[in-house]
Protein backbone atom coordinates (compact mmCIF):
# COMPACT_ATOMS: atom_id res chain seq x y z
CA UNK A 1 0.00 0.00 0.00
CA UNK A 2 2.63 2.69 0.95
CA UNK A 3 4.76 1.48 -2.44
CA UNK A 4 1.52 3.03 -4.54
CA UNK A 5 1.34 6.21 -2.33
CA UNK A 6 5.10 6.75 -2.62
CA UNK A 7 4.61 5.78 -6.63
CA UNK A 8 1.94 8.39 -6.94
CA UNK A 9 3.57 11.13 -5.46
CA UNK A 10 6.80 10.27 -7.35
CA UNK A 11 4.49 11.08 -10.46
CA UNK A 12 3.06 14.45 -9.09
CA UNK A 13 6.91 15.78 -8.37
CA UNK A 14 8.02 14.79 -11.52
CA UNK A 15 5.47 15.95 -13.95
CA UNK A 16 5.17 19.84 -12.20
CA UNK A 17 9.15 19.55 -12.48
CA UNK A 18 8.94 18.55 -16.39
CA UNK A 19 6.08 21.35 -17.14
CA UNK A 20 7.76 23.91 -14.67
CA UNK A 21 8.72 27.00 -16.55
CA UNK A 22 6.72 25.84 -19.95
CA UNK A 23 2.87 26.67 -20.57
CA UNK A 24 0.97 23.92 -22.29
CA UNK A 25 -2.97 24.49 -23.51
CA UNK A 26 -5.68 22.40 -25.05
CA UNK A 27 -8.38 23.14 -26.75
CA UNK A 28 -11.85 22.68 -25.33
CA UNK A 29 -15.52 21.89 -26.84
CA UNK A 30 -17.45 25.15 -27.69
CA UNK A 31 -20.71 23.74 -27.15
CA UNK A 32 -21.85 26.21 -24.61
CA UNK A 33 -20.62 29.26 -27.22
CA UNK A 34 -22.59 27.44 -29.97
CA UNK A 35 -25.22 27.61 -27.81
CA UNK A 36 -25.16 31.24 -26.79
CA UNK A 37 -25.09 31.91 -30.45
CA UNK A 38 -28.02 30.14 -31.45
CA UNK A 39 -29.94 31.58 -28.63
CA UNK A 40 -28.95 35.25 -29.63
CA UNK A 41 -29.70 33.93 -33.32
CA UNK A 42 -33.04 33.27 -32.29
CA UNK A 43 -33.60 36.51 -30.18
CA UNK A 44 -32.56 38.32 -32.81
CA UNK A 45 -35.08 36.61 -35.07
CA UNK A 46 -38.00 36.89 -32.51
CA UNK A 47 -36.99 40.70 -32.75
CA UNK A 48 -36.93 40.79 -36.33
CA UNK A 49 -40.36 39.41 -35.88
CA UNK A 50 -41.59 41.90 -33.66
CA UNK A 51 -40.77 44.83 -35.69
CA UNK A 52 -37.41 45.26 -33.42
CA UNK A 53 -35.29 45.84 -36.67
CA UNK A 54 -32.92 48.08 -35.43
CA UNK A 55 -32.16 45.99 -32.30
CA UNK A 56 -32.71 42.60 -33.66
CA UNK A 57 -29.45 43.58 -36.26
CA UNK A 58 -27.40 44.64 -33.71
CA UNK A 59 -28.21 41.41 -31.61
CA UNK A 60 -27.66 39.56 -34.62
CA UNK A 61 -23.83 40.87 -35.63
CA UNK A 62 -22.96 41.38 -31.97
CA UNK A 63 -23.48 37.77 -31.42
CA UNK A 64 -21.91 36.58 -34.74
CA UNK A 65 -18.66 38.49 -33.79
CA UNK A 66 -18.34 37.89 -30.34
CA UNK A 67 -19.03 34.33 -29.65
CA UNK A 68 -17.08 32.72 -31.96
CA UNK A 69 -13.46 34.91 -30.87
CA UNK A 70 -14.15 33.20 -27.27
CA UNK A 71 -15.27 29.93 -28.46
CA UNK A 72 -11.85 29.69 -30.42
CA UNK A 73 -9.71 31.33 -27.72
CA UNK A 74 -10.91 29.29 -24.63
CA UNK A 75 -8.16 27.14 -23.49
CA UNK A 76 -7.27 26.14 -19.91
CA UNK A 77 -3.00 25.78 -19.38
CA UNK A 78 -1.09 24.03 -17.30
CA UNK A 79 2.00 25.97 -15.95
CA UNK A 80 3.48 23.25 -14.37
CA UNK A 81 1.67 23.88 -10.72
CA UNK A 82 -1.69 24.36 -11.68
CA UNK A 83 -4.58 24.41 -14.58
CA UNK A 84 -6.15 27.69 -15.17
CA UNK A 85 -8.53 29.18 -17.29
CA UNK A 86 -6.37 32.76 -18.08
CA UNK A 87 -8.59 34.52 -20.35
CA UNK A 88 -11.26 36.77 -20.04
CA UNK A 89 -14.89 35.39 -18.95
CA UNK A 90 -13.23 32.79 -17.06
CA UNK A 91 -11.67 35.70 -15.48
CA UNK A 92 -14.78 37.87 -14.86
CA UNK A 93 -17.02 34.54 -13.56
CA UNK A 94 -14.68 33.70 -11.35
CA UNK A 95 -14.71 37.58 -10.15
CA UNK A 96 -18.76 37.19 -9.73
CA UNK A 97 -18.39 34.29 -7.75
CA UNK A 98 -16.10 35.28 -5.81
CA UNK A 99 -13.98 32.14 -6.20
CA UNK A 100 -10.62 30.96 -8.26
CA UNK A 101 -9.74 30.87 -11.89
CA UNK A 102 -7.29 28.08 -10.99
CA UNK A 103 -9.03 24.83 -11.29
CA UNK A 104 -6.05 22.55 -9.61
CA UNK A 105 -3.37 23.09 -7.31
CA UNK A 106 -0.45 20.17 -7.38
């Protein structure tokens, strides 16, 4: 049993020591943003509908610009001691919340 736990920390040390100093980052699913878009696609449309013209437009290209930068420029890093979310709604929700952007701590 104690050969495992010293295994497992051996594992911890040595993977923050190889990542230490480098910044590594994936990509992650946009669902949610393709989400947010379709719902602002639709508001705008409802708007559209209504006789909103004016606002249903800017809804429409607001949406269609802005969604799509975060979807492609989410991505969490690793730093070598911890996985955080470094851009800018990650940034602002974790602001709200009043909690961390860092999701791990080794």
């Amino acid at each position: 049993m104690s050969v495992k736990t010293a295994e497992i920390s051996t594992v911890e040390t040595s993977a923050a020591k190889t990542f230490s100093g480098k910044t590594t980052g994936i990509r992650v699913s946009p669902n949610s943003y393709f989400i947010a878009l379709f719902l602002t696609t639709f508001v705008s449309g409802l708007l559209v509908y209504l006789e909103k013209d004016l606002a249903g437009i800017i809804i429409f290209c607001a949406g269609w610009m802005v969604f799509p930068f975060f979807a492609r420029t989410d991505r969490p890093t690793f730093h070598g001691k911890r996985i955080a979310h470094a851009k800018f709604l990650p940034k602002l929700r974790a602001k709200l919340n009043n909690s961390k952007y860092c999701l791990k701590n080794l």
